[in-house]
Protein backbone atom coordinates (compact mmCIF):
# COMPACT_ATOMS: atom_id res chain seq x y z
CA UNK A 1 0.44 -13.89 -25.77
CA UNK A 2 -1.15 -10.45 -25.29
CA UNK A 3 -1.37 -10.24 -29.45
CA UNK A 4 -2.81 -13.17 -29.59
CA UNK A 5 -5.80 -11.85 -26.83
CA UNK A 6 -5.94 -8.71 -28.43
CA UNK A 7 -6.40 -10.16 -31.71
CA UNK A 8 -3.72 -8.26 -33.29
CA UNK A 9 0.12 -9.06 -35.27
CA UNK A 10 3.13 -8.61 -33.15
CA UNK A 11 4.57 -5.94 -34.83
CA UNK A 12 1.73 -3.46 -33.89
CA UNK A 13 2.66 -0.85 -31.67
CA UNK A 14 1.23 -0.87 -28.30
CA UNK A 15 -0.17 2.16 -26.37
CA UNK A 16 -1.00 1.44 -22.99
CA UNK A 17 -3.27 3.70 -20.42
CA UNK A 18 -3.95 1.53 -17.36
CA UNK A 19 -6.74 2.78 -15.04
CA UNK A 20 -10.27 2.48 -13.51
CA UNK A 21 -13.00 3.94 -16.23
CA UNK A 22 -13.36 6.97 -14.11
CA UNK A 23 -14.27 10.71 -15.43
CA UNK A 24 -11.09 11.54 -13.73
CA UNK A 25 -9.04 8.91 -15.73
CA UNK A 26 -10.04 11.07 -19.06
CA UNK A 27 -10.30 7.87 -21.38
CA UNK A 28 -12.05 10.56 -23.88
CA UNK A 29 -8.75 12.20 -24.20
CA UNK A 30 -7.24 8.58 -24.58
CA UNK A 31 -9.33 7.52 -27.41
CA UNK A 32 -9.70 11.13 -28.96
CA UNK A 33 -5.81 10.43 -29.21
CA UNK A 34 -6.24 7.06 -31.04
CA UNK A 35 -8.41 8.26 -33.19
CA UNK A 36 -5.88 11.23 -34.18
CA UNK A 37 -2.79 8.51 -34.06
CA UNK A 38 -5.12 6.02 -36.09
CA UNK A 39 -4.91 8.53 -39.50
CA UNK A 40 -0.86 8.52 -39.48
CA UNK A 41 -0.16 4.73 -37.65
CA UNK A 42 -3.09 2.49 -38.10
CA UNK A 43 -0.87 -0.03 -37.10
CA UNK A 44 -0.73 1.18 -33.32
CA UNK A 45 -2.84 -0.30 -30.97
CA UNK A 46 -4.20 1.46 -27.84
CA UNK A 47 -5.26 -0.48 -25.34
CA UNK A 48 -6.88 0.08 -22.05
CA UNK A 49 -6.97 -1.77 -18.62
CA UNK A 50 -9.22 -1.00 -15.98
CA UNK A 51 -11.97 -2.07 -14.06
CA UNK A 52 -15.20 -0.81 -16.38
CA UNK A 53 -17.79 1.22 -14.96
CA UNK A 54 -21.71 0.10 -15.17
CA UNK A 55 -22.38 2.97 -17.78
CA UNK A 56 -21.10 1.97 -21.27
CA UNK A 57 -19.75 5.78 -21.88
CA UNK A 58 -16.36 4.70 -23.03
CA UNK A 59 -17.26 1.69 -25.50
CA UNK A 60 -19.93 4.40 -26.73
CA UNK A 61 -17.15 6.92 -27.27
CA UNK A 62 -15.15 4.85 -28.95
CA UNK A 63 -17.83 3.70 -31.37
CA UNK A 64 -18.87 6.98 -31.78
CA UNK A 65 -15.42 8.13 -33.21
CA UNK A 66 -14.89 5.22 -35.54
CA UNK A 67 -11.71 3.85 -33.70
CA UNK A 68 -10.73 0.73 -35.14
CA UNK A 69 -7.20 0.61 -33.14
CA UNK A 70 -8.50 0.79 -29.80
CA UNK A 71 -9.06 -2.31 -27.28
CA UNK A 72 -10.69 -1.79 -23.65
CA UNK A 73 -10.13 -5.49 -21.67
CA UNK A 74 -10.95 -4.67 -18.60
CA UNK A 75 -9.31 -5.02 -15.68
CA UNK A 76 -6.37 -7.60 -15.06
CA UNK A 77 -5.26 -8.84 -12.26
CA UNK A 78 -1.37 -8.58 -13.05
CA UNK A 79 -0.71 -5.52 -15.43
CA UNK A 80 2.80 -6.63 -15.72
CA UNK A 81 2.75 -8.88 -18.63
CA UNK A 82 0.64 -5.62 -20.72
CA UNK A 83 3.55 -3.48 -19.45
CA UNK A 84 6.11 -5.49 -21.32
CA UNK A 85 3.90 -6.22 -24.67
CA UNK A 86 3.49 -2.31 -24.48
CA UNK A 87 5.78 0.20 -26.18
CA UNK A 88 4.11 3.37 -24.73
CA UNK A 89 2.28 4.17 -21.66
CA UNK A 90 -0.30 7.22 -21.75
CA UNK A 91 -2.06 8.41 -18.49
CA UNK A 92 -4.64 11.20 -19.48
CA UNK A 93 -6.20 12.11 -15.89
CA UNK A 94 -7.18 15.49 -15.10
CA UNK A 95 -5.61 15.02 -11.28
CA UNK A 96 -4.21 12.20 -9.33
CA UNK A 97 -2.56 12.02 -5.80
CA UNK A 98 0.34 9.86 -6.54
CA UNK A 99 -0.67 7.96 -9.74
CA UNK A 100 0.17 4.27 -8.97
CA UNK A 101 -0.31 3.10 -12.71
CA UNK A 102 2.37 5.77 -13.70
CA UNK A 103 4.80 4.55 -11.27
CA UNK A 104 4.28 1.01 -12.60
CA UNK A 105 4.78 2.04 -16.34
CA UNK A 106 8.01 3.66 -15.39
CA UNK A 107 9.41 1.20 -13.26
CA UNK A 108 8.49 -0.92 -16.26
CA UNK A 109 10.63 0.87 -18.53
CA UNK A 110 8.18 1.99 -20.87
CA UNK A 111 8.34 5.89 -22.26
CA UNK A 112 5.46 7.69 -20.43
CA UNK A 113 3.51 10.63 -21.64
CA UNK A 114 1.29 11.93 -19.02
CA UNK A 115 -1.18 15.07 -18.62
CA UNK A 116 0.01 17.55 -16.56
CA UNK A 117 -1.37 17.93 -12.70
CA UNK A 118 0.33 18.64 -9.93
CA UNK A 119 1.99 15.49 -8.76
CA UNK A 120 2.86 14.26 -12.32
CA UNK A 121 4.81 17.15 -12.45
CA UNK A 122 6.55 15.83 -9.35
CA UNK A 123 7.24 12.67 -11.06
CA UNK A 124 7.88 13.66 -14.73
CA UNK A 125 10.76 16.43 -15.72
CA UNK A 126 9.23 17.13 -19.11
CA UNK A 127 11.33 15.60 -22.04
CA UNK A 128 13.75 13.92 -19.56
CA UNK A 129 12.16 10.84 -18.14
CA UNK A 130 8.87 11.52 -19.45
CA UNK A 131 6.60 13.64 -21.55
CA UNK A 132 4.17 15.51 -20.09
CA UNK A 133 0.99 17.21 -22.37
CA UNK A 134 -1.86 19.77 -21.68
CA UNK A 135 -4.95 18.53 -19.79
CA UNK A 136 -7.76 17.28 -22.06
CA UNK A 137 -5.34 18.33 -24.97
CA UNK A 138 -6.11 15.16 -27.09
CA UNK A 139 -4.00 16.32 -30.11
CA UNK A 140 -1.00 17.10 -28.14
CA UNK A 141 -1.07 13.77 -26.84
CA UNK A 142 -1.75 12.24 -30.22
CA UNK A 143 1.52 13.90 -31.41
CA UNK A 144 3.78 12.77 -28.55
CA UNK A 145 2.59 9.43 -29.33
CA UNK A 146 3.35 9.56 -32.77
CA UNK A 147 6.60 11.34 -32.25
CA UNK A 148 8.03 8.14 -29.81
CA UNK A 149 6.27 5.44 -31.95
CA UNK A 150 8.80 7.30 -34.61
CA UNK A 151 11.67 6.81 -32.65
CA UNK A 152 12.94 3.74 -30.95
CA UNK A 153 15.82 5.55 -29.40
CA UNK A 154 13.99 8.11 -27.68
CA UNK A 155 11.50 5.63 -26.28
CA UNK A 156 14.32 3.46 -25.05
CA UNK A 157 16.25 6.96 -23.21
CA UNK A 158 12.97 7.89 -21.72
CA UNK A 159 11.82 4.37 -20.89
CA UNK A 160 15.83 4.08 -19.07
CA UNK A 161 15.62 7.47 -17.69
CA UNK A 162 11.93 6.81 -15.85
CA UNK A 163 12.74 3.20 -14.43
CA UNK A 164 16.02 4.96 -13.21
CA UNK A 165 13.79 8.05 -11.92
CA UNK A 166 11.38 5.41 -10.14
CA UNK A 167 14.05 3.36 -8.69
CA UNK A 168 16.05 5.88 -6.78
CA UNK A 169 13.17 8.50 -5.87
CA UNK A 170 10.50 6.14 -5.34
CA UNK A 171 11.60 2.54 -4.26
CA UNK A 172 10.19 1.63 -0.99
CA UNK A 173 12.41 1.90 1.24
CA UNK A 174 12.71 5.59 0.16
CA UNK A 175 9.22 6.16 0.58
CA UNK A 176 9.72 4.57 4.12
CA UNK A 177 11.99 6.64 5.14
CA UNK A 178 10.56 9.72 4.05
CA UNK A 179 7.21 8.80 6.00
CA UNK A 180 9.52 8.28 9.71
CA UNK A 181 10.89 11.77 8.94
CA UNK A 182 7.77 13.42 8.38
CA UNK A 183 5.92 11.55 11.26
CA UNK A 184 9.20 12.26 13.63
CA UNK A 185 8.91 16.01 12.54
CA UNK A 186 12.42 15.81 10.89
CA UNK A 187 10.75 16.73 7.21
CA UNK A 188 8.31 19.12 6.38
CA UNK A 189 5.29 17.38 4.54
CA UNK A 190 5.23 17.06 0.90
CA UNK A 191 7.27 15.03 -1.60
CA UNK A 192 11.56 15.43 -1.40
């Protein structure tokens, strides 16, 4: 169903950044990537979701660098049903708080390469349940997408290891209880 939307054969590899059109999203980085991923795998697909902003900076971006794989819809109300047609998820922000859309990914299963800020770092151990790349480092980002679209296995570990990651560090009744201790004063604040 989501090939048939995006207009595209369900064999193509899916790359998936979901995320408001924000300058702190980075969606340059996401379709300089593309456009680097396009010359080796012009069968991969990115795709983004998000609400769009009012400028038309990203569409003009991506027309600018000729990117023929990439597909902005918008935003959805239920970013589910893109998790599963995806086989990667990218987040390319230059900070977050605790990024929502790569706790969704994760729990999702899917292989996550993410820039590296502070609370990514938190979330991701680097090669483990994750990969995490330089900020605004477009080609380094291109080249952990290739290298998972190249291997099935490794997406599937990372894609296990995150959901596991998610599940027992993150599930809400953790985060519950971590809130009472730090508002009874039995946990310092911060993550853990």
């Amino acid at each position: 169903m989501i090939c048939k939307e995006l207009g595209i054969s369900p064999k193509s590899p899916i790359v998936l950044m979901v995320g408001t059109q924000s300058k702190v999203k980075n969606y340059p980085m996401f379709l300089r990537a593309a456009a680097h991923v396009e010359k080796r795998r012009p069968d991969a697909v990115f795709v983004g979701v998000g609400r769009k902003h009012d400028d038309d900076s990203i569409e003009e971006t991506s027309r600018q660098l000729g990117c023929n794989n990439v597909r902005l819809v918008g935003e959805k109300r239920d970013v589910a049903p893109w998790c599963a047609a995806a086989d990667v998820f990218c987040l390319t922000s230059y900070f977050e708080g605790m990024p929502n859309a790569l706790l969704e990914g994760m729990v999702a299963g899917l292989p996550v390469i993410c820039t590296s800020f502070s609370s990514s770092k938190e979330i991701i151990n680097d090669g483990a349940n994750g990969l995490l790349v330089p900020v605004d480092d477009d080609r380094a980002l291109g080249a952990a997408v290739l290298r998972l679209l190249g291997s099935p296995d490794l997406r599937a570990d990372l894609g296990r290891r995150g959901r596991s990651r998610i599940i027992s560090d993150f599930s809400w009744d953790i985060v519950v209880n971590m809130l009472e201790a730090l508002y009874d004063g039995r946990q310092p604040c911060g993550i853990g």
